[in-house]
N, C-alpha and C. Protein backbone atom coordinates (compact mmCIF):
# COMPACT_ATOMS: atom_id res chain seq x y z
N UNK A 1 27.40 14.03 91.12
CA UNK A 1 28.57 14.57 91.76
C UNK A 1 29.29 13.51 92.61
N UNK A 2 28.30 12.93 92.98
CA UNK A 2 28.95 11.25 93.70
C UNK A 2 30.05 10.85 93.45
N UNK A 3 30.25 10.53 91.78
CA UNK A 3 30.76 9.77 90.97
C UNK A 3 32.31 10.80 91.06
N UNK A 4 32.40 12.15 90.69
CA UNK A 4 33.86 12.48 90.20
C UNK A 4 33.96 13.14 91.97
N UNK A 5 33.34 12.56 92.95
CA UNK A 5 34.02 13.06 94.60
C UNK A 5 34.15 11.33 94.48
N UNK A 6 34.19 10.42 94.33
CA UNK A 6 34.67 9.23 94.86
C UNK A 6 36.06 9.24 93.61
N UNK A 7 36.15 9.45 92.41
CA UNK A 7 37.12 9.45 91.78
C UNK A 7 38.65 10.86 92.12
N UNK A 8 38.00 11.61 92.77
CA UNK A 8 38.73 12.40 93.62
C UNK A 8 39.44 11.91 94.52
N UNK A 9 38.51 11.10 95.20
CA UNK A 9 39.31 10.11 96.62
C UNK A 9 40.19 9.38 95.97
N UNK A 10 40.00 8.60 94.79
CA UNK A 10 40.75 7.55 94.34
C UNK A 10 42.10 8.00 94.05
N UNK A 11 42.13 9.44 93.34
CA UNK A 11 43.12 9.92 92.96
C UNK A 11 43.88 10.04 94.01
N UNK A 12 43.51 11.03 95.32
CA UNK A 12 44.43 11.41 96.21
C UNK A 12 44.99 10.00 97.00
N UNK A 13 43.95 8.87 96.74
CA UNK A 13 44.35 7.70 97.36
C UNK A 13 45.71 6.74 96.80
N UNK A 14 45.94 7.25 95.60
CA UNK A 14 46.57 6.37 94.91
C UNK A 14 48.09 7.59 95.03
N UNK A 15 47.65 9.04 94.71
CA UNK A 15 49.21 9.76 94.78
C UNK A 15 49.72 9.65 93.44
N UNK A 16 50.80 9.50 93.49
CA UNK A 16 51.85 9.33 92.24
C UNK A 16 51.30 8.34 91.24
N UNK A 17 50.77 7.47 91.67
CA UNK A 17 50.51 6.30 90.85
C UNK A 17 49.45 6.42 90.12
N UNK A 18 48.40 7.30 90.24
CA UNK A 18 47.54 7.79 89.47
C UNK A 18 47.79 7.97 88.40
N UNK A 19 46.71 7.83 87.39
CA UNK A 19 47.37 7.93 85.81
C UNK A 19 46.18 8.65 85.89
N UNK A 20 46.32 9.88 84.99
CA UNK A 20 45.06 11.36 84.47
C UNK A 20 45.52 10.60 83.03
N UNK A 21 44.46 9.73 82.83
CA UNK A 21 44.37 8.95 81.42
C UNK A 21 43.09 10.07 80.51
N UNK A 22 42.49 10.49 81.38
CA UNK A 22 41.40 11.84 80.64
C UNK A 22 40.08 10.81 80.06
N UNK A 23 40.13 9.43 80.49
CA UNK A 23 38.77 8.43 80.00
C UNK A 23 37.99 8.46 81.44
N UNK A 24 36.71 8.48 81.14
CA UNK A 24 35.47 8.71 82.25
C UNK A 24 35.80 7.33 83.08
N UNK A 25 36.10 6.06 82.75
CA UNK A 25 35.59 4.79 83.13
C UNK A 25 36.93 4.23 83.27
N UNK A 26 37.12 4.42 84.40
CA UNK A 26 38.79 3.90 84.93
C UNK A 26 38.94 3.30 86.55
N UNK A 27 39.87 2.40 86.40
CA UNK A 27 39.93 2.42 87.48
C UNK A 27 40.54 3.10 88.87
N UNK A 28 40.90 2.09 90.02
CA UNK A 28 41.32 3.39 91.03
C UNK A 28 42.81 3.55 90.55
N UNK A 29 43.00 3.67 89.78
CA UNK A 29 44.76 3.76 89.92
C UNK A 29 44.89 5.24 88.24
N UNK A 30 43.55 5.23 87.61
CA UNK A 30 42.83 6.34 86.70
C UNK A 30 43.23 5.18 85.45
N UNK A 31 43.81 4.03 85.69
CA UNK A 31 43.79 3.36 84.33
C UNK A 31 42.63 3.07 82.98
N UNK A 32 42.33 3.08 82.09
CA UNK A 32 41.12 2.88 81.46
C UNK A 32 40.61 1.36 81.62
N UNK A 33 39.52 0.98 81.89
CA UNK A 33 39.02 -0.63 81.62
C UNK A 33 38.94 -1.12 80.18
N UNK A 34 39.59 -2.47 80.94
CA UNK A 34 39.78 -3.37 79.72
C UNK A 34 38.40 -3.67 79.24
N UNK A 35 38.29 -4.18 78.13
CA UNK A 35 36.76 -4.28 77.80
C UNK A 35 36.65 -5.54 78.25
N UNK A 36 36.99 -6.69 78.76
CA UNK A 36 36.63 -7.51 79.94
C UNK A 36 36.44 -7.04 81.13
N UNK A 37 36.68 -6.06 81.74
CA UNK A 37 37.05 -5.55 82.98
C UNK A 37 35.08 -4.82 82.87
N UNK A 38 35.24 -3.75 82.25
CA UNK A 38 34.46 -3.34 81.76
C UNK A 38 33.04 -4.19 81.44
N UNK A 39 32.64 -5.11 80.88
CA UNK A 39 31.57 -5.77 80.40
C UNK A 39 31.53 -6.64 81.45
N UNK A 40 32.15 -7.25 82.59
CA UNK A 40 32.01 -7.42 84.21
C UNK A 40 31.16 -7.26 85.17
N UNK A 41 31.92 -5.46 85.19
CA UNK A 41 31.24 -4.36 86.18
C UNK A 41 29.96 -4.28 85.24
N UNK A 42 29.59 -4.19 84.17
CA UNK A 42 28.20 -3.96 83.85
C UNK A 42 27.25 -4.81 83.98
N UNK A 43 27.99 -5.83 83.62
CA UNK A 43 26.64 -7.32 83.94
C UNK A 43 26.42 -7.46 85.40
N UNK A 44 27.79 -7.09 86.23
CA UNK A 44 27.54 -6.89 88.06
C UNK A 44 26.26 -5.95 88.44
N UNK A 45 26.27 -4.59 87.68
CA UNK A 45 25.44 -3.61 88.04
C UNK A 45 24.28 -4.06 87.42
N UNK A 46 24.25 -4.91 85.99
CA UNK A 46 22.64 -4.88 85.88
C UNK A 46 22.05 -5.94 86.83
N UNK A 47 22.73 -6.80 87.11
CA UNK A 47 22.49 -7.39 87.98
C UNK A 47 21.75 -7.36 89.33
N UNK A 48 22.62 -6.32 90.01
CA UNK A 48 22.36 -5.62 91.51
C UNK A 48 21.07 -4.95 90.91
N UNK A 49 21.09 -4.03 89.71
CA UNK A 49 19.83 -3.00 89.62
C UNK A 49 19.09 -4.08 89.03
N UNK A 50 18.40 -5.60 88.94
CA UNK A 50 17.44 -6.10 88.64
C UNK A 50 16.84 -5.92 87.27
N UNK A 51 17.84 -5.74 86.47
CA UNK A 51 17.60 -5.58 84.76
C UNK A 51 17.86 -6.79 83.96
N UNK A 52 17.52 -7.14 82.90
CA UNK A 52 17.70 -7.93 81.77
C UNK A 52 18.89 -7.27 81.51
N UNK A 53 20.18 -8.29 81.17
CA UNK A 53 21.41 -8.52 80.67
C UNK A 53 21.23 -8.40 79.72
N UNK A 54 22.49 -7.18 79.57
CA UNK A 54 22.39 -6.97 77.87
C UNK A 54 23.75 -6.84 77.68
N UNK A 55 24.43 -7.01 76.23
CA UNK A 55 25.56 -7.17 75.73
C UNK A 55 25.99 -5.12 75.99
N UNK A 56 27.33 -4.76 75.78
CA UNK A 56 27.36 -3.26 75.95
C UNK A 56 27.38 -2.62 74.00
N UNK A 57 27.54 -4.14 73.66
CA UNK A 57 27.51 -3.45 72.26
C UNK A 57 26.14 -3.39 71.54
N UNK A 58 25.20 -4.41 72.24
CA UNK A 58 23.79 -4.00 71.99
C UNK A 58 23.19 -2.75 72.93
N UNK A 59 23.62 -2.48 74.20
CA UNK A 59 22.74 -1.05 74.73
C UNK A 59 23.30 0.02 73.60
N UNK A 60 24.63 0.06 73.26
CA UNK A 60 25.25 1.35 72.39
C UNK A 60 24.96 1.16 71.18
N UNK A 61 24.20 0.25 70.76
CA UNK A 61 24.01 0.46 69.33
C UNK A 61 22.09 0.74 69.65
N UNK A 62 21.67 0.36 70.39
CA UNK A 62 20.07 0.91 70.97
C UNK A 62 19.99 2.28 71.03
N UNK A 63 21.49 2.25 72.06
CA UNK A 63 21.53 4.01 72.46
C UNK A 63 21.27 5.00 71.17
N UNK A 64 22.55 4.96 70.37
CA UNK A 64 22.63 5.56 68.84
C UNK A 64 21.22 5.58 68.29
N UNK A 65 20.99 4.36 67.88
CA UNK A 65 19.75 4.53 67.32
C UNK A 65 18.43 5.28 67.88
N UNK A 66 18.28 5.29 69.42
CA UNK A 66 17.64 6.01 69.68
C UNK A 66 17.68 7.51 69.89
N UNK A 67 18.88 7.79 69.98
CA UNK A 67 19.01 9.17 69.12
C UNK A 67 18.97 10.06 68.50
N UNK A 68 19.08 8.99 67.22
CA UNK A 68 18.87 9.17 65.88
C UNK A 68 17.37 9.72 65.41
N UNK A 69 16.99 8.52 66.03
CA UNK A 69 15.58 8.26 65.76
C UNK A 69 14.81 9.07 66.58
N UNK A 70 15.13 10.34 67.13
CA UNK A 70 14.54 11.38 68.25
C UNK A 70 15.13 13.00 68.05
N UNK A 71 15.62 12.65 66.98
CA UNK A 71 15.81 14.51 67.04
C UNK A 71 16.99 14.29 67.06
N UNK A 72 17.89 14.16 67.42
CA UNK A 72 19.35 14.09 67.40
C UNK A 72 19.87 14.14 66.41
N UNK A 73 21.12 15.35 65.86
CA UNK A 73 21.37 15.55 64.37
C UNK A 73 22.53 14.25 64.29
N UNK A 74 22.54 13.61 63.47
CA UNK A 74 23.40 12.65 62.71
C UNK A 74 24.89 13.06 63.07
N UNK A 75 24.97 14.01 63.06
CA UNK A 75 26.56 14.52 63.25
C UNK A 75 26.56 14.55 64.74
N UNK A 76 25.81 14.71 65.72
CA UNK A 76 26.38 14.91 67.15
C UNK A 76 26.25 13.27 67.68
N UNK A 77 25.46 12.30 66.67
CA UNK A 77 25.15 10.99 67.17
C UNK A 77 26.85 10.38 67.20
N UNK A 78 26.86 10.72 65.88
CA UNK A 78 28.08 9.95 64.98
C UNK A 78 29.62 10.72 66.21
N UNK A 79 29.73 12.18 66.49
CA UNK A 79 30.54 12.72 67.42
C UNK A 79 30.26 11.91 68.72
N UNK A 80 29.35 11.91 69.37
CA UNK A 80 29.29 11.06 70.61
C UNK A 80 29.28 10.08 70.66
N UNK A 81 29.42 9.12 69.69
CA UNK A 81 29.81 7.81 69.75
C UNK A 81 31.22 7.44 69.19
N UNK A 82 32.47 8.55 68.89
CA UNK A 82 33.46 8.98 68.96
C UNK A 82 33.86 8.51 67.19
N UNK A 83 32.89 8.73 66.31
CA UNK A 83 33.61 8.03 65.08
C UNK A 83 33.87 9.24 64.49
N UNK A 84 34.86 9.10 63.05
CA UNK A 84 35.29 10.68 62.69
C UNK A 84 34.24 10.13 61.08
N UNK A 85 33.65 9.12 60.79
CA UNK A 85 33.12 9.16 59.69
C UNK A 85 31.55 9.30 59.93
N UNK A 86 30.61 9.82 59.55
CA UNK A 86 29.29 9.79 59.62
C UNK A 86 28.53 8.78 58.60
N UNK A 87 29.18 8.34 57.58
CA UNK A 87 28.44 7.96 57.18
C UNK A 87 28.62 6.17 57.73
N UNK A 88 29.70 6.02 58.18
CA UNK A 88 30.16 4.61 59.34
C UNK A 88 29.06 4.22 60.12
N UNK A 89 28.39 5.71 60.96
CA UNK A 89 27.71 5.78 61.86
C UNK A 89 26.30 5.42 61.66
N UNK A 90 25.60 6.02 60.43
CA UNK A 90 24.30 5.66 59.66
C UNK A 90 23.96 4.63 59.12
N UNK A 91 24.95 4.17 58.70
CA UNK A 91 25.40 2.80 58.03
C UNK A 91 25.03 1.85 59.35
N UNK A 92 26.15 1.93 59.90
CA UNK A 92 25.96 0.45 61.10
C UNK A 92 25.35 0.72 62.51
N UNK A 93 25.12 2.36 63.20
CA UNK A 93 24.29 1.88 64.18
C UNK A 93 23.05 3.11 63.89
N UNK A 94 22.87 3.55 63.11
CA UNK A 94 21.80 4.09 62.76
C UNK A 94 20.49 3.18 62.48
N UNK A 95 19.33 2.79 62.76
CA UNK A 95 18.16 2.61 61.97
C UNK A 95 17.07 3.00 61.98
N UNK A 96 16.17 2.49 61.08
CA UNK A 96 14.50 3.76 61.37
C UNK A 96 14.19 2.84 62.46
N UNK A 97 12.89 3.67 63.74
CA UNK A 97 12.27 3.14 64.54
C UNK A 97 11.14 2.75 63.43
N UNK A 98 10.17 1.45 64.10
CA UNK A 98 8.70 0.98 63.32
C UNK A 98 8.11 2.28 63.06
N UNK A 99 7.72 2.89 63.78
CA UNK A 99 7.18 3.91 63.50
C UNK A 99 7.00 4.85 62.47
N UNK A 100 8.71 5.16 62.16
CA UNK A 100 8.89 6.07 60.98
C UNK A 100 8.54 5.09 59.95
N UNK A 101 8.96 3.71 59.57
CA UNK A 101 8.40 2.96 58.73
C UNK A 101 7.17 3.03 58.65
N UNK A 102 6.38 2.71 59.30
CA UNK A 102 4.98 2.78 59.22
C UNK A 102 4.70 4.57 58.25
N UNK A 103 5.04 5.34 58.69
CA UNK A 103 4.69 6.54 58.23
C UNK A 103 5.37 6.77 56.75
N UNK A 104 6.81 5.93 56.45
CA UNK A 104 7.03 5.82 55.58
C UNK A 104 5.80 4.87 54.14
N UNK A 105 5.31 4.17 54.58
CA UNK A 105 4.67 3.16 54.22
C UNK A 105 3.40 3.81 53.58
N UNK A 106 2.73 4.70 54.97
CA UNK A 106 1.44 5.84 54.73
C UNK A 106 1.60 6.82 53.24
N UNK A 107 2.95 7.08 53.48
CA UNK A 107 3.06 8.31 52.09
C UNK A 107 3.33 7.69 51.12
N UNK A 108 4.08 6.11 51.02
CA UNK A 108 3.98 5.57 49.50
C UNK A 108 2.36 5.56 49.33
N UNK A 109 1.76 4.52 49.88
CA UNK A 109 0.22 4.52 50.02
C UNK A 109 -0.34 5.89 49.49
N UNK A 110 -0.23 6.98 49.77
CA UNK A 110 -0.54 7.89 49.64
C UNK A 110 -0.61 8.30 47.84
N UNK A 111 0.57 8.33 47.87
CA UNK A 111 1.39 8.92 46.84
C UNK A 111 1.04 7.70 45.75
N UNK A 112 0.73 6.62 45.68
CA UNK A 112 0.41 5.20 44.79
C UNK A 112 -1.23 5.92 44.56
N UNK A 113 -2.05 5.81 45.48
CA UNK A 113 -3.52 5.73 45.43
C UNK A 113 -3.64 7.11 44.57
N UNK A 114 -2.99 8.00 44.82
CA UNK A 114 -3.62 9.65 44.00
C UNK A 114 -3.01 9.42 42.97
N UNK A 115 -2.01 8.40 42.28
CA UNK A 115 -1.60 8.11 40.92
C UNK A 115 -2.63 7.41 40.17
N UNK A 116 -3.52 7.21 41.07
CA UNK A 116 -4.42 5.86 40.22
C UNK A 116 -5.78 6.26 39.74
């Protein structure tokens, strides 16, 4: 709640000049960030929070995939990462975790050895 009472302030702070652009990640004036502006403030914050630097197009393609790879139906991955094609989404930030490989691996195994 922090977050949209300080963007509240910003608004009434700014008045007229406020832009209701309707994007989460704006600045004080409600403009959207540039994706320099943007990839900045993030390397600032991982910074301050004591994290390994990461690119924003590698956390969002981690993110997706971990999604994916957790129960998450393909269509709400592909909707929340704002694409209108799904199969865009499976294609380039979809992949299996080791895991499912491994289990993939078990049932060829499986399925080879009771042929033999």
């Amino acid at each position: 709640m922090a977050f949209r009472a300080r963007q509240a302030a910003e608004k009434l702070a700014a008045g007229a000049a406020y832009e209701a652009s309707g994007y989460v990640v704006v600045d004080e004036l409600g403009r959207p960030f540039k994706t320099d502006k943007l990839r900045t403030e993030a390397h600032r914050l991982m910074a301050e929070a004591g994290v390994r630097k990461v690119r924003l197009y590698d956390a969002r393609h981690a993110c997706l995939s971990w999604m994916a790879n957790n129960g998450v139906p393909h269509t709400v991955v592909s909707a929340w990462a704002g694409h209108s094609d799904l199969s865009f989404t499976k294609r380039v930030y979809v992949h299996p975790d080791p895991q499912s490989l491994k289990v993939g691996s078990d049932k060829l195994g499986e399925l080879l050895a009771g042929a033999a």
